[in-house]
N, C-alpha and C. Protein backbone atom coordinates (compact mmCIF):
# COMPACT_ATOMS: atom_id res chain seq x y z
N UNK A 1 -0.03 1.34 -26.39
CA UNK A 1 -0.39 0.76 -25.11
C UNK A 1 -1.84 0.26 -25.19
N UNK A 2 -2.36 -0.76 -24.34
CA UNK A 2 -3.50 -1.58 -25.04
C UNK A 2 -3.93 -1.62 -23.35
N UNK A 3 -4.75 -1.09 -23.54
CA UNK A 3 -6.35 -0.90 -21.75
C UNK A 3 -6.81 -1.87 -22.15
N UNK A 4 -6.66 -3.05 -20.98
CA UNK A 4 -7.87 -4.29 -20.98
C UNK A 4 -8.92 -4.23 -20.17
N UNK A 5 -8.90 -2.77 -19.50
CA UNK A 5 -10.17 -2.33 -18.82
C UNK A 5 -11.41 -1.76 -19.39
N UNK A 6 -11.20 -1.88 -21.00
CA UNK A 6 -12.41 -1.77 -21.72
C UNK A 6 -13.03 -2.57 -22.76
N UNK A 7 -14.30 -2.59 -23.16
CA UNK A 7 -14.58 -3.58 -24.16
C UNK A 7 -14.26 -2.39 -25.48
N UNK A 8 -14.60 -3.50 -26.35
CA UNK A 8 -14.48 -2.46 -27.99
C UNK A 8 -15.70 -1.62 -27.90
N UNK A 9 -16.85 -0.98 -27.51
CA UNK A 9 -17.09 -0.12 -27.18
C UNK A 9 -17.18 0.63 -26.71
N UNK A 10 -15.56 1.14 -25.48
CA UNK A 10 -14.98 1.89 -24.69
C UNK A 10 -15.63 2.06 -23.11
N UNK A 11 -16.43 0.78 -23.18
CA UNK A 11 -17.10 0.82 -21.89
C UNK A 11 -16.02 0.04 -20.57
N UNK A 12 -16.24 0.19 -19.61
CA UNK A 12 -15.32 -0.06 -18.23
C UNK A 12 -15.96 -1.69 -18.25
N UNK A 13 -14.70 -2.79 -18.16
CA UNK A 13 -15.24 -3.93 -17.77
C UNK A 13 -14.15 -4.36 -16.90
N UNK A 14 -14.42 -5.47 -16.10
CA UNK A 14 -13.49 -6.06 -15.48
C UNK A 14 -12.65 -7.45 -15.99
N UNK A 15 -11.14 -7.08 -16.19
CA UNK A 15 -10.46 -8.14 -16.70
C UNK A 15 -10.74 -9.79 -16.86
N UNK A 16 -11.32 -10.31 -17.52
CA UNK A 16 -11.31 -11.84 -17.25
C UNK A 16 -9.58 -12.57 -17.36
N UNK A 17 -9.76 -12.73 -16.31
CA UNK A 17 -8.36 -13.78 -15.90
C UNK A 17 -9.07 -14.88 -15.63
N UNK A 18 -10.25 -15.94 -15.79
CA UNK A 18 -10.18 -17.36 -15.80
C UNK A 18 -9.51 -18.09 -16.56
N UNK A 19 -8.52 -18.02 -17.37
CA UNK A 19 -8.13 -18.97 -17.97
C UNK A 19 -6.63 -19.12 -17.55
N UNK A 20 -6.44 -17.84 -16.96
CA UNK A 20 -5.26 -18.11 -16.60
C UNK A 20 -5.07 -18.98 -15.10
N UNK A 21 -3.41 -19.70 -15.18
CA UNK A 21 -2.97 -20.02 -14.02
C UNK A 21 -2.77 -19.30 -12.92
N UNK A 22 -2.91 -19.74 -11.62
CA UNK A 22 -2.53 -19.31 -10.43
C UNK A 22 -1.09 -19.47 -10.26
N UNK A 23 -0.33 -18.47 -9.78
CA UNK A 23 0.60 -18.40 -9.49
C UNK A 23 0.72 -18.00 -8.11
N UNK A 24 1.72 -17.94 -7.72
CA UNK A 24 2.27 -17.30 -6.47
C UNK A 24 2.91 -15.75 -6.60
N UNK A 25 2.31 -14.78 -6.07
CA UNK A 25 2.19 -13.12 -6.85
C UNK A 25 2.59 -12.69 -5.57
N UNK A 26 3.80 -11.63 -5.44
CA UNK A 26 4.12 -10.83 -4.27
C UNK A 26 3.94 -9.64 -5.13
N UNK A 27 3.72 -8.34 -3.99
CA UNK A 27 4.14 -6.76 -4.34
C UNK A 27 4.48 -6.42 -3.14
N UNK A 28 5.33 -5.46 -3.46
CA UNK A 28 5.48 -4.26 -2.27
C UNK A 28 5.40 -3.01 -2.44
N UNK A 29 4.79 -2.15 -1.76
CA UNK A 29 4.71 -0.81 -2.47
C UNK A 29 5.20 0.18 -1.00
N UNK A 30 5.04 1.20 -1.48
CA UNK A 30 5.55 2.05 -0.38
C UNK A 30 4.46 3.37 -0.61
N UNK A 31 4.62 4.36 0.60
CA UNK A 31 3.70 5.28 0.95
C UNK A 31 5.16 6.18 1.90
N UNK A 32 5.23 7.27 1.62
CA UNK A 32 6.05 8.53 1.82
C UNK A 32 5.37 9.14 3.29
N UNK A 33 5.68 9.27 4.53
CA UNK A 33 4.58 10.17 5.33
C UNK A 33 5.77 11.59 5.83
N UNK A 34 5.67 12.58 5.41
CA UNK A 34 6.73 13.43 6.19
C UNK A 34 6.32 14.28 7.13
N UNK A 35 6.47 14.55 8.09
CA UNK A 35 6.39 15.27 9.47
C UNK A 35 7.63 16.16 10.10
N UNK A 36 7.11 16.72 11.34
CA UNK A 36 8.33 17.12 12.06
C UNK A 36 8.83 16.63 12.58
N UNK A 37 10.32 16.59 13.09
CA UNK A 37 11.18 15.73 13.46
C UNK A 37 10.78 15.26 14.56
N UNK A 38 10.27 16.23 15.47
CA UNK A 38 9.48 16.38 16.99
C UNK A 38 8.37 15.33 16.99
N UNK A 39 7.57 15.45 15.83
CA UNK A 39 6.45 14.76 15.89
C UNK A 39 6.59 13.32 15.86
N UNK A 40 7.91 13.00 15.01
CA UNK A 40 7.71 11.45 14.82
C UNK A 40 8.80 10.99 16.11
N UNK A 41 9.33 12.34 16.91
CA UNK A 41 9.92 11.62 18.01
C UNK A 41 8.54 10.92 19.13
N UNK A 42 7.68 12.04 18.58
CA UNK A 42 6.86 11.91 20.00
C UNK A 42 6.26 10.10 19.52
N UNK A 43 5.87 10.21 18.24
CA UNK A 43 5.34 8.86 17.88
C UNK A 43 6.09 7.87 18.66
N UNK A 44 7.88 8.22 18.09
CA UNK A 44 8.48 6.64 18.57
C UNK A 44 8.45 6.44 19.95
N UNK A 45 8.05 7.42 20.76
CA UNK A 45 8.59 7.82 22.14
C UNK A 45 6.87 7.13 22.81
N UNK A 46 5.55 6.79 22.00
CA UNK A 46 4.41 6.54 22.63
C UNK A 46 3.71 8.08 22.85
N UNK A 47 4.15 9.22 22.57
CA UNK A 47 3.74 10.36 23.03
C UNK A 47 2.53 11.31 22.29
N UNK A 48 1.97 10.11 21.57
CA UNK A 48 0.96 11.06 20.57
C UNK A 48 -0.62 10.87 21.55
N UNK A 49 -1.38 11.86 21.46
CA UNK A 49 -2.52 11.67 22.40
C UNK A 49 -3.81 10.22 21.94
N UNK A 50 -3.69 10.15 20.51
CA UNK A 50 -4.38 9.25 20.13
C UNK A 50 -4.06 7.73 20.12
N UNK A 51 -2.68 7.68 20.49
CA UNK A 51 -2.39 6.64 21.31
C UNK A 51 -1.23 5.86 20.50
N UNK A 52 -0.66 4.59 19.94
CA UNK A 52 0.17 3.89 19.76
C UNK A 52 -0.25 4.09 17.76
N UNK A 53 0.30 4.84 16.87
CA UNK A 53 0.03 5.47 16.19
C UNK A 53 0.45 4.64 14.87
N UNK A 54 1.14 3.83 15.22
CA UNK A 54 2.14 2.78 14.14
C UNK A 54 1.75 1.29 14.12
N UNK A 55 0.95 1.39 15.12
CA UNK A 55 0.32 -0.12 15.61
C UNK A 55 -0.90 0.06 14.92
N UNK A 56 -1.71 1.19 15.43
CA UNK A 56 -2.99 1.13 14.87
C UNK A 56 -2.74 1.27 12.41
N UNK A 57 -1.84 2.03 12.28
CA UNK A 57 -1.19 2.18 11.22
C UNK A 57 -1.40 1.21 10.58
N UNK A 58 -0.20 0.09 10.98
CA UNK A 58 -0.37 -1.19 10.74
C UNK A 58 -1.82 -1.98 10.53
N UNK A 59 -2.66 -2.12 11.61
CA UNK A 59 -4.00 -2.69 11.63
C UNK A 59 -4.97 -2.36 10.14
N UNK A 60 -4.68 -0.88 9.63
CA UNK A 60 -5.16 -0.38 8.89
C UNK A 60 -4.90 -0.77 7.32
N UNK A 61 -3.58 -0.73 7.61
CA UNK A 61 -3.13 -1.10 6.30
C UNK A 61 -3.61 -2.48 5.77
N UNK A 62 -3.27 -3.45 6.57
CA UNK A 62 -3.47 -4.76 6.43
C UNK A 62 -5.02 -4.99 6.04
N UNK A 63 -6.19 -4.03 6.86
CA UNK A 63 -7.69 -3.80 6.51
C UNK A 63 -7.42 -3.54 4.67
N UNK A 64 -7.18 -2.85 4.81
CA UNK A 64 -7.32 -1.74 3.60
C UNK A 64 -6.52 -2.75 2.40
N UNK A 65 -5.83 -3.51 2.55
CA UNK A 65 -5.19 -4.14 1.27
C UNK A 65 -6.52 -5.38 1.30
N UNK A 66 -6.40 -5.98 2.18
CA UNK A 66 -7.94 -6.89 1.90
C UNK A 66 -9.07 -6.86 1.75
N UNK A 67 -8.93 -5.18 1.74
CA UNK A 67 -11.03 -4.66 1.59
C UNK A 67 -10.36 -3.92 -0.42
N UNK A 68 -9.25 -3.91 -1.05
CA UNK A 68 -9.21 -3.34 -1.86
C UNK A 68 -10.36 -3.60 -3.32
N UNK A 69 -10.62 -4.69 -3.43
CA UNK A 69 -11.92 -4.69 -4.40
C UNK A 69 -13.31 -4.11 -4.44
N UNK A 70 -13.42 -3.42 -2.87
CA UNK A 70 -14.14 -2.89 -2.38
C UNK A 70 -14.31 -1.37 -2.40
N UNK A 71 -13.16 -0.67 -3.12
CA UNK A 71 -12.44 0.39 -2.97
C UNK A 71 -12.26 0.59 -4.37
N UNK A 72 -11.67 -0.26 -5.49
CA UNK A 72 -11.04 -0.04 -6.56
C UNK A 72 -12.18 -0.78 -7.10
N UNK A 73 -13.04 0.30 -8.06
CA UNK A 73 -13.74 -0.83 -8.66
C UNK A 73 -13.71 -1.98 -9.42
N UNK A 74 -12.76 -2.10 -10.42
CA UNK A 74 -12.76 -3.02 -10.99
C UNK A 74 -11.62 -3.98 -10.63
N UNK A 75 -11.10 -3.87 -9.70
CA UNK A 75 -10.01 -5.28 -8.95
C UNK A 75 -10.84 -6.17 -8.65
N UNK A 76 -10.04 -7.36 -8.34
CA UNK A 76 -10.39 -8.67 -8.39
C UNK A 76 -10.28 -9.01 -7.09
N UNK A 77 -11.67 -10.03 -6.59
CA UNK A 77 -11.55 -10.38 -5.09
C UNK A 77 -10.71 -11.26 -5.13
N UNK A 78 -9.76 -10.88 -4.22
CA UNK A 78 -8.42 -12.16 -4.28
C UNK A 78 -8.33 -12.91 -2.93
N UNK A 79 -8.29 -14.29 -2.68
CA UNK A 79 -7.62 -15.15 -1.43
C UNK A 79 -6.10 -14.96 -1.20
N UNK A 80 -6.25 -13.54 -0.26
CA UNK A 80 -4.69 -12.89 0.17
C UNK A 80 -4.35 -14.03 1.09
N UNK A 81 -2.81 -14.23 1.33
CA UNK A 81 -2.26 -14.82 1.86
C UNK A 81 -1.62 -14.52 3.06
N UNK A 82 -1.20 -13.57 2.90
CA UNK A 82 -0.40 -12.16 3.64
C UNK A 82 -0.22 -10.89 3.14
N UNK A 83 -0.22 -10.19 4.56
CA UNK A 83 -0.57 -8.77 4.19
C UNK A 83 0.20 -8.55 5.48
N UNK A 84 1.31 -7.52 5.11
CA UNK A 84 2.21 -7.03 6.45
C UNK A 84 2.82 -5.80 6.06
N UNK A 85 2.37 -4.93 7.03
CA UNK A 85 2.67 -3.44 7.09
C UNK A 85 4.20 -2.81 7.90
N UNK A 86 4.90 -2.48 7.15
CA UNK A 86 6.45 -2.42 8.34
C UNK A 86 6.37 -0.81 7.80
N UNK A 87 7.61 0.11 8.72
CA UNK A 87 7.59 1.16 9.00
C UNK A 87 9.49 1.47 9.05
N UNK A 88 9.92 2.44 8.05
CA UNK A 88 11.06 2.42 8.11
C UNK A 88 11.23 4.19 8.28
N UNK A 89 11.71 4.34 10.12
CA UNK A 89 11.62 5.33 10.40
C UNK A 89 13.20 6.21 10.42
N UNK A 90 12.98 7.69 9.65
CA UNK A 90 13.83 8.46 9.60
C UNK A 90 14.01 9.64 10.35
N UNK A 91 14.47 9.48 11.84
CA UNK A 91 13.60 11.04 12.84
C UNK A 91 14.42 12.06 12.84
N UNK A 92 15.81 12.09 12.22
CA UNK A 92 16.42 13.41 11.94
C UNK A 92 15.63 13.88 11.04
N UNK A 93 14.83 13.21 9.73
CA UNK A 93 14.09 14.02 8.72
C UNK A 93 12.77 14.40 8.92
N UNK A 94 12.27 14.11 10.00
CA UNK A 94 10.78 13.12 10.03
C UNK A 94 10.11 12.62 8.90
N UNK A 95 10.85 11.37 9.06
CA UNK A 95 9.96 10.82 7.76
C UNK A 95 9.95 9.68 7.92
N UNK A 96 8.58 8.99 7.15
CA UNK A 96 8.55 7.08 7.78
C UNK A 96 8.07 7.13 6.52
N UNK A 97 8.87 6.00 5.95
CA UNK A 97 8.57 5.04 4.98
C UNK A 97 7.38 3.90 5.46
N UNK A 98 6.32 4.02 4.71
CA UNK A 98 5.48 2.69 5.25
C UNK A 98 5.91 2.11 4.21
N UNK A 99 5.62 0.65 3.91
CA UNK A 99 5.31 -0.23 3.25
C UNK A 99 4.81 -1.93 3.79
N UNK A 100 3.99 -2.01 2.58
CA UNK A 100 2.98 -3.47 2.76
C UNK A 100 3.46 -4.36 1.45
N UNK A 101 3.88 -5.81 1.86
CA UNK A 101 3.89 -6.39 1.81
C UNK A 101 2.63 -7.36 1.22
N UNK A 102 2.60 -7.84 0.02
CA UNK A 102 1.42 -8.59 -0.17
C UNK A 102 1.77 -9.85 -1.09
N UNK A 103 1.19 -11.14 -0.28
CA UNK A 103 1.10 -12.29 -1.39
C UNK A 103 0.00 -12.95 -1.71
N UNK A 104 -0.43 -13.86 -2.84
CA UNK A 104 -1.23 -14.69 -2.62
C UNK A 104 -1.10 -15.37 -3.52
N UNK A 105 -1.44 -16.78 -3.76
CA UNK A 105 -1.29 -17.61 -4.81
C UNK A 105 -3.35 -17.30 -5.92
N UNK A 106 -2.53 -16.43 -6.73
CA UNK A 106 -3.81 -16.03 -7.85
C UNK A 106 -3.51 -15.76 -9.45
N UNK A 107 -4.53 -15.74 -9.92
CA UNK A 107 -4.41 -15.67 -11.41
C UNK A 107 -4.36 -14.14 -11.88
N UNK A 108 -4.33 -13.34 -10.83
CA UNK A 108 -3.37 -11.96 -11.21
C UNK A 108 -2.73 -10.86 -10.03
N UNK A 109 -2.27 -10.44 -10.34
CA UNK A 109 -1.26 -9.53 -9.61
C UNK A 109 -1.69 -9.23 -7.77
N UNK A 110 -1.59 -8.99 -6.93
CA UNK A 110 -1.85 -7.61 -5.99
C UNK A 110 -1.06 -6.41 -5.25
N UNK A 111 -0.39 -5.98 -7.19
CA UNK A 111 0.26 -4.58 -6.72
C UNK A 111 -1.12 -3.56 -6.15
N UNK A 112 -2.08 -3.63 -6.24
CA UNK A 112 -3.17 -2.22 -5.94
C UNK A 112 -3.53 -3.14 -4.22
N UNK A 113 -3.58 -4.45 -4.13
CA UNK A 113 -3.60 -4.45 -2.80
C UNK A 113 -2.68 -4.02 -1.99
N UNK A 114 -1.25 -3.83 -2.33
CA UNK A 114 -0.20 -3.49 -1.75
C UNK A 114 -0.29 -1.63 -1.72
N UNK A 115 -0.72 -1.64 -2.27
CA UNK A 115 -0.13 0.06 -2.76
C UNK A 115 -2.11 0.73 -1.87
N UNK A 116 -3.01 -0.22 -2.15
CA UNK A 116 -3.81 0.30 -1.01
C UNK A 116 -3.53 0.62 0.20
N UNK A 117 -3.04 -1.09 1.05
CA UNK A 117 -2.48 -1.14 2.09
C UNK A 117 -1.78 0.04 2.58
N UNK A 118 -0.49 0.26 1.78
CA UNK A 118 0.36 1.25 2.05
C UNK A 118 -0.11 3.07 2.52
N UNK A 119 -1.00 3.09 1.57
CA UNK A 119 -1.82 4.52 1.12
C UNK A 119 -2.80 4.81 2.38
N UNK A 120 -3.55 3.59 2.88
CA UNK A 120 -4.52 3.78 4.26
C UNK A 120 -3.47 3.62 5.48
N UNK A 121 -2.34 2.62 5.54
CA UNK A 121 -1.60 3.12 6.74
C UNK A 121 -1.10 4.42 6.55
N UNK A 122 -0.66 5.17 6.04
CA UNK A 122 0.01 6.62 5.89
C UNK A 122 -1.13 7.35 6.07
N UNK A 123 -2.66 7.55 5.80
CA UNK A 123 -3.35 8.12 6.04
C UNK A 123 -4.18 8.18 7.67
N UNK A 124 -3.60 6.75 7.68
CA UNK A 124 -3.55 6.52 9.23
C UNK A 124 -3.13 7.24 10.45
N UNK A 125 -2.06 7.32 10.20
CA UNK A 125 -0.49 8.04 10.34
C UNK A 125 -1.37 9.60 10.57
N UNK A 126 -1.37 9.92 9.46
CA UNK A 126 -1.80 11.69 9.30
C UNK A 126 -3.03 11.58 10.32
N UNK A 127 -4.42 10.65 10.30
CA UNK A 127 -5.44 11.12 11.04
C UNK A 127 -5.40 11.06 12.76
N UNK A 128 -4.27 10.29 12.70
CA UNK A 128 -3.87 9.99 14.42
C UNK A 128 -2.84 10.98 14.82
N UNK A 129 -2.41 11.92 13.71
CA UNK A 129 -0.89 12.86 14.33
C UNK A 129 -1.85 14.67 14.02
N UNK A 130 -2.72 14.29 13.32
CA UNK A 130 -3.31 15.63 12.89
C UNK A 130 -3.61 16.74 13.69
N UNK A 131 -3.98 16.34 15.08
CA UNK A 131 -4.17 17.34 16.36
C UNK A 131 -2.92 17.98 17.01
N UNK A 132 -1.70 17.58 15.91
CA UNK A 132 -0.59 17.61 16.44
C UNK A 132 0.31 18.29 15.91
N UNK A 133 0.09 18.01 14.64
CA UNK A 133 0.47 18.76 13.42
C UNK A 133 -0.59 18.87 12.16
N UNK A 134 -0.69 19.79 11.66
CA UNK A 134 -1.75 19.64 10.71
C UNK A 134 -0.77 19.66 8.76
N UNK A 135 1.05 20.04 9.04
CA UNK A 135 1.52 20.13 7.96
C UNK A 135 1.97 18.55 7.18
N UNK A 136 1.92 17.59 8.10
CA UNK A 136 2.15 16.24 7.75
C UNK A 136 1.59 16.24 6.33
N UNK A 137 2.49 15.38 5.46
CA UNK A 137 2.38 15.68 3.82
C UNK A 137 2.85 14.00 3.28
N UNK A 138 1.47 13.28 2.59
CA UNK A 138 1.81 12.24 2.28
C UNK A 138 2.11 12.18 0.63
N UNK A 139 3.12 11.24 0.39
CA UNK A 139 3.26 11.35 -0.80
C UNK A 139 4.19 10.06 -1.72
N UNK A 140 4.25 9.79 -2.56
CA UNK A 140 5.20 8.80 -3.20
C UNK A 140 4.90 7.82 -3.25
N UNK A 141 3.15 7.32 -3.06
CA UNK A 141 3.15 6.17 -3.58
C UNK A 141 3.53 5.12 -4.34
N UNK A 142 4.18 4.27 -4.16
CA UNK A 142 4.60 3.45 -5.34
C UNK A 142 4.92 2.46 -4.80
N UNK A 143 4.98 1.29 -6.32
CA UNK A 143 5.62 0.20 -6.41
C UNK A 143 6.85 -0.27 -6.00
N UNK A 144 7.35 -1.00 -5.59
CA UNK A 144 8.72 -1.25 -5.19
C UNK A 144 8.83 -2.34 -6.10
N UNK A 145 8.26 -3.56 -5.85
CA UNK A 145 8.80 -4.79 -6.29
C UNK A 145 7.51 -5.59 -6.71
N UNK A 146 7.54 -6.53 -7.34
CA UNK A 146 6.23 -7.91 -7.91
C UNK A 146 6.79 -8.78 -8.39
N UNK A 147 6.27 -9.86 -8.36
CA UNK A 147 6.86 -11.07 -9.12
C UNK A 147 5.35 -11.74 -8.83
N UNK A 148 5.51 -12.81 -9.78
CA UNK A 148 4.40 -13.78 -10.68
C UNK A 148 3.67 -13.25 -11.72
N UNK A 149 3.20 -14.19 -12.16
CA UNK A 149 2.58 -14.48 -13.32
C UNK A 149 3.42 -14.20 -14.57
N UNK A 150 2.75 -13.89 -15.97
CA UNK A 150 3.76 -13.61 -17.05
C UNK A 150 4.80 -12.77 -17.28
N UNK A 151 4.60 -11.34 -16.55
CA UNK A 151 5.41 -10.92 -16.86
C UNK A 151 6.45 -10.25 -15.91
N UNK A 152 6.28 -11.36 -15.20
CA UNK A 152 8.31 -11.56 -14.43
C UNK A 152 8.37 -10.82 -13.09
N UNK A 153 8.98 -10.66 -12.72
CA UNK A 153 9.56 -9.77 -11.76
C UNK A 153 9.90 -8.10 -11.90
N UNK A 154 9.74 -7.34 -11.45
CA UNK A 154 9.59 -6.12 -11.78
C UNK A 154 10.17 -5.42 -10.60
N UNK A 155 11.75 -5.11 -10.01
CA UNK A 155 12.04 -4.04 -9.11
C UNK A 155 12.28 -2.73 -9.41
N UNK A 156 12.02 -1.75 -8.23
CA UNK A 156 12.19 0.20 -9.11
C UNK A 156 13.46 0.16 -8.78
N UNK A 157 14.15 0.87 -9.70
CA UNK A 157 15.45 1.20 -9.56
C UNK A 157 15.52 2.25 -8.57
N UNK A 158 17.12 1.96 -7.82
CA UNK A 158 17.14 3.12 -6.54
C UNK A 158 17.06 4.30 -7.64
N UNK A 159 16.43 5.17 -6.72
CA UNK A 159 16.31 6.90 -6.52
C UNK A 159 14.95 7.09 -7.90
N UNK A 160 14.35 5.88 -8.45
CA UNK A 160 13.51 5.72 -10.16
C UNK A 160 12.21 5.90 -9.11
């Protein structure tokens, strides 16, 4: 396996991608949030004290995938295109799937903007439900899907 995050003297550099083409680059990643069943009723129901908990969620995520070069040191400032945070809620389990959505036409990827995005709405999630429950347990970050540039399209296999 070959790290292009270092020079030949094992020092941290940041990838040069100028030579490459711009493409058109999606990711989606996902973020795990699990709770009590109660708790994410009260969410869907408007009933959390800190107020509309999935909205503000959202706001966050979408921050957080466009501040990611800011965050990750060595990512690349990218001209995002879109950035959209959806919520796939399970209230017999309590559990919400976040995931963000990310495109932009660039000369490399934004799976880490996606998988930011995802990671600050779920933490979102926990700091707005925390007075409420303190066992809320985030987890499963990951990739779902990407496409552009060289190397193709990339979906996780169910249950992978």
């Amino acid at each position: 396996m070959i790290f292009n995050h270092f020079d030949e003297r094992g020092h941290a550099v940041m990838v040069d991608v100028s030579s490459k083409q711009p493409t058109l680059r999606t990711a989606i990643a996902e973020a795990i949030v699990r709770m009590s069943p109660d708790l994410l009723a009260a969410i869907q129901a408007g009933g959390v004290a800190k107020g509309d908990v999935l909205g503000v969620a959202r706001l966050a995520g979408i921050q957080a995938a466009k501040r990611t070069p800011e965050l990750i040191p060595l990512s690349h400032q990218l001209a995002i295109h879109h950035v959209a945070v959806d919520f796939e809620q399970d209230q017999p389990n309590g559990r919400i799937a976040v995931r963000c959505t990310v495109r932009a036409m660039e000369r490399t990827g934004v799976e880490m903007e996606a998988m930011t995005g995802a990671a600050l709405a779920a933490l979102t999630i926990y700091d707005m439900c925390k007075g409420s429950d303190k066992s809320i347990a985030i987890g499963e970050i990951r990739l779902l899907f990407k496409e552009g540039g060289k190397s193709g399209v990339y979906r996780r296999e169910e249950g992978a």
